[in-house]
Protein backbone atom coordinates (compact mmCIF):
# COMPACT_ATOMS: atom_id res chain seq x y z
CA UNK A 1 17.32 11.17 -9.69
CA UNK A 2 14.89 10.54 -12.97
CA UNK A 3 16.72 10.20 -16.31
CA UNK A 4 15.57 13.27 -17.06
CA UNK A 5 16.92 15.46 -14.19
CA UNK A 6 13.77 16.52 -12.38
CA UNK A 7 13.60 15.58 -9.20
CA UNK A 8 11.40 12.76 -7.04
CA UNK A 9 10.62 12.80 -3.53
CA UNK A 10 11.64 9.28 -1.48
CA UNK A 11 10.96 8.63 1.76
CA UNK A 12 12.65 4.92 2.90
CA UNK A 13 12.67 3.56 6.49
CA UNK A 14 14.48 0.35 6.24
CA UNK A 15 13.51 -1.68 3.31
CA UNK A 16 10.37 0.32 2.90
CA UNK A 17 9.64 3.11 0.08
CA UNK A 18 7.30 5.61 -0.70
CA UNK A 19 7.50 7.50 -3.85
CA UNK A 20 5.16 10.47 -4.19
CA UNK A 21 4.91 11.91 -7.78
CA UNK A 22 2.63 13.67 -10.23
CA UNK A 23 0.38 10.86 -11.21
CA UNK A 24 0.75 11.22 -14.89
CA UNK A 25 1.03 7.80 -17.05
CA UNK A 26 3.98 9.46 -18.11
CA UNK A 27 5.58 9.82 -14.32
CA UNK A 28 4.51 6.37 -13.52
CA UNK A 29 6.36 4.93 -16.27
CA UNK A 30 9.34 6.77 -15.91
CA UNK A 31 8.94 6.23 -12.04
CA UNK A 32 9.21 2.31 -13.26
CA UNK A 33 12.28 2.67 -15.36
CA UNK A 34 14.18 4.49 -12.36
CA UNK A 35 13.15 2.31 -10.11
CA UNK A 36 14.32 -0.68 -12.73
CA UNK A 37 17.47 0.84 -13.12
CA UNK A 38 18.26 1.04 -9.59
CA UNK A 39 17.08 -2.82 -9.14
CA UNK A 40 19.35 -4.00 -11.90
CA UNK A 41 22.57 -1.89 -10.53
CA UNK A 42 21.98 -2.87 -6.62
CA UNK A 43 20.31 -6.49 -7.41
CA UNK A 44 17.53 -5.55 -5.35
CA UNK A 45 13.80 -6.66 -6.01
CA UNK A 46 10.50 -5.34 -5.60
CA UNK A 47 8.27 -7.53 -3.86
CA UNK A 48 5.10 -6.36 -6.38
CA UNK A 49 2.70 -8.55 -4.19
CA UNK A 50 3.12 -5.76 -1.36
CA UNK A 51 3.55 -2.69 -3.95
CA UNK A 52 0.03 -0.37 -3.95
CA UNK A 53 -0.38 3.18 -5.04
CA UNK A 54 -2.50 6.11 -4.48
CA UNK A 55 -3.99 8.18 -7.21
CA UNK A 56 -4.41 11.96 -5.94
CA UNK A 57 -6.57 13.33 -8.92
CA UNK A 58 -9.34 15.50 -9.57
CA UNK A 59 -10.43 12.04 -11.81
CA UNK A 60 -10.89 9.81 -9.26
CA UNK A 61 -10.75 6.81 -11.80
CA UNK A 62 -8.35 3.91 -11.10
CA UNK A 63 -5.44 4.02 -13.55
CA UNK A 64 -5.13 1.39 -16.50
CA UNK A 65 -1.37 1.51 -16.26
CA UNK A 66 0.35 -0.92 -13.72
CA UNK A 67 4.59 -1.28 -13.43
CA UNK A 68 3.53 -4.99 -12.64
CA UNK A 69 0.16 -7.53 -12.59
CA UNK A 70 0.71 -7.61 -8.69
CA UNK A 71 0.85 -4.02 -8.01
CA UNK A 72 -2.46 -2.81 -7.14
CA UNK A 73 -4.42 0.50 -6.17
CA UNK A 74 -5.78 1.49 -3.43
CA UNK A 75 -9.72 3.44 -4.42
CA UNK A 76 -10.30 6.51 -2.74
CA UNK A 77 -11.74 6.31 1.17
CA UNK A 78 -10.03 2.67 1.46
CA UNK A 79 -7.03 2.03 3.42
CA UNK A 80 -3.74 0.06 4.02
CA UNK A 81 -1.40 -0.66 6.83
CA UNK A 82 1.96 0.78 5.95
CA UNK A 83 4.22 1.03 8.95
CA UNK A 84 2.07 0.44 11.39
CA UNK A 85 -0.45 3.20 9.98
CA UNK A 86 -3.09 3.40 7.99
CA UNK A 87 -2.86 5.17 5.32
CA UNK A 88 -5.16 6.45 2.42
CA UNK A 89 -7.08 8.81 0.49
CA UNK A 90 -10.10 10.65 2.42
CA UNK A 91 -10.45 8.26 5.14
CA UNK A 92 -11.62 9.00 8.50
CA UNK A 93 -9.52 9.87 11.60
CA UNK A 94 -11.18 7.46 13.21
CA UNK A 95 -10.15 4.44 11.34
CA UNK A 96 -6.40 5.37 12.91
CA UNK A 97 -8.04 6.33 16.13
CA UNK A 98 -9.61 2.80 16.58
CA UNK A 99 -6.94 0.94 15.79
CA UNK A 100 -4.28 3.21 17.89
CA UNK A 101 -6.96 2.74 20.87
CA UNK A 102 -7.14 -1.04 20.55
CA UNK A 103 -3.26 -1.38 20.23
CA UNK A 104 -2.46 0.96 23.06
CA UNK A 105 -5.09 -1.21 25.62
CA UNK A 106 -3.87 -4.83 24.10
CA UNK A 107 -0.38 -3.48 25.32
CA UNK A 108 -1.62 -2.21 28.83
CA UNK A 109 -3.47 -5.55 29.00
CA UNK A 110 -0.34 -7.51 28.23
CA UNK A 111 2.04 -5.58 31.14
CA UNK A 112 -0.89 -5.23 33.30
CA UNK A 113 -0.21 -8.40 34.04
CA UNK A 114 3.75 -8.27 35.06
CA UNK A 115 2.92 -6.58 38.71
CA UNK A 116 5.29 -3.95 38.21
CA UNK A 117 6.61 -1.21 40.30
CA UNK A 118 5.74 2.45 39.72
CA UNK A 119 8.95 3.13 38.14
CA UNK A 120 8.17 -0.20 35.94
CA UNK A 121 5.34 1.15 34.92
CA UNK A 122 7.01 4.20 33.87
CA UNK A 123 9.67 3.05 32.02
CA UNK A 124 6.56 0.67 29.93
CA UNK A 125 4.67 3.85 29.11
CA UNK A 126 7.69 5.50 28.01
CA UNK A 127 9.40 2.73 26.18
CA UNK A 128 6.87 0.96 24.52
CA UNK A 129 3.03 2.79 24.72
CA UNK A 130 4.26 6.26 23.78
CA UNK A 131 7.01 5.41 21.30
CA UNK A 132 4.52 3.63 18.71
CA UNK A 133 2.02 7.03 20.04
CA UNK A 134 4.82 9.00 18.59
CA UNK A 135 5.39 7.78 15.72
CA UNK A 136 1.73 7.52 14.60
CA UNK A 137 0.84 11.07 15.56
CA UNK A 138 3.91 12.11 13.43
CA UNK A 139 1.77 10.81 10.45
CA UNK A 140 -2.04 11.60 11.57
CA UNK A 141 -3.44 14.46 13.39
CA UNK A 142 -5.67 13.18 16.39
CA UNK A 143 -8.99 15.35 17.77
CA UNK A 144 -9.45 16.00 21.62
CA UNK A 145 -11.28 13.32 22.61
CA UNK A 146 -9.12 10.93 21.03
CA UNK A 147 -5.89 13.12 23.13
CA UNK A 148 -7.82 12.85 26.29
CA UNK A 149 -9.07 8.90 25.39
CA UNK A 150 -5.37 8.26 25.07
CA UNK A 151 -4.33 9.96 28.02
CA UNK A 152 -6.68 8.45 30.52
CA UNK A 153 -4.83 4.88 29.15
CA UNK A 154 -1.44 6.30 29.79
């Protein structure tokens, strides 16, 4: 919770954050003393060499302000690779699409390779090709061509 009582959303898996605020100077620096607080009372750190925002503004200009010298921003139509996504501001589908698509057949290459039985190959597709398929299409929406790419792999 802010010092000020208004509220933040936080999403964490594992030792992972994202924070996802009005991007007003004002926000981020608040957003820094929270998140200073919180290191002070728990002893955690920020490791500011991995830190990067995204600035969701009609002015598409990178901000000035910076919680830390490492800390960087990400410009519009770029991404990053946060949890085994990319992620960004007005990128194409297809930069997920490619990358899902080239991780999906490195895998199939990799237990192609094992000479499994049917039921092997089940328990592969379900265990470790659809899982990470899962979890990606929980963050990005995919077209048809990419759904039927994916399914002729599977």
């Amino acid at each position: 919770m802010p010092l000020d009582g208004t509220n933040v959303v936080d999403v964490e898996f594992v030792d992972d954050t994202s924070l996802y605020l009005d991007g007003q100077i004002n926000n981020l620096q608040k957003m820094y003393t929270v998140v200073q607080t919180f290191c002070m009372a728990s002893g955690a750190s920020i490791n500011w060499n991995k830190s990067v925002g995204f600035l969701v503004s009609s002015n598409s200009t990178t901000p000035q302000w910076s919680p830390n010298p490492d800390f960087r921003w990400i410009p519009e139509g770029t991404s990053i690779r946060y949890l085994g996504c990319q992620v960004g501001l007005n990128i194409s589908s297809e930069i997920q699409v490619v990358f899902l698509l080239f991780k999906i057949r490195k895998k199939l290459l990799f237990w192609s390779k094992a000479k499994l039985s049917f039921a092997g190959r089940v328990i592969v597709v379900n265990q470790v090709l659809l899982s990470s398929l899962w979890y990606i299409m929980s963050c990005w929406s995919f077209s048809r061509s990419c759904m039927g790419q994916l399914q002729r792999l599977i």
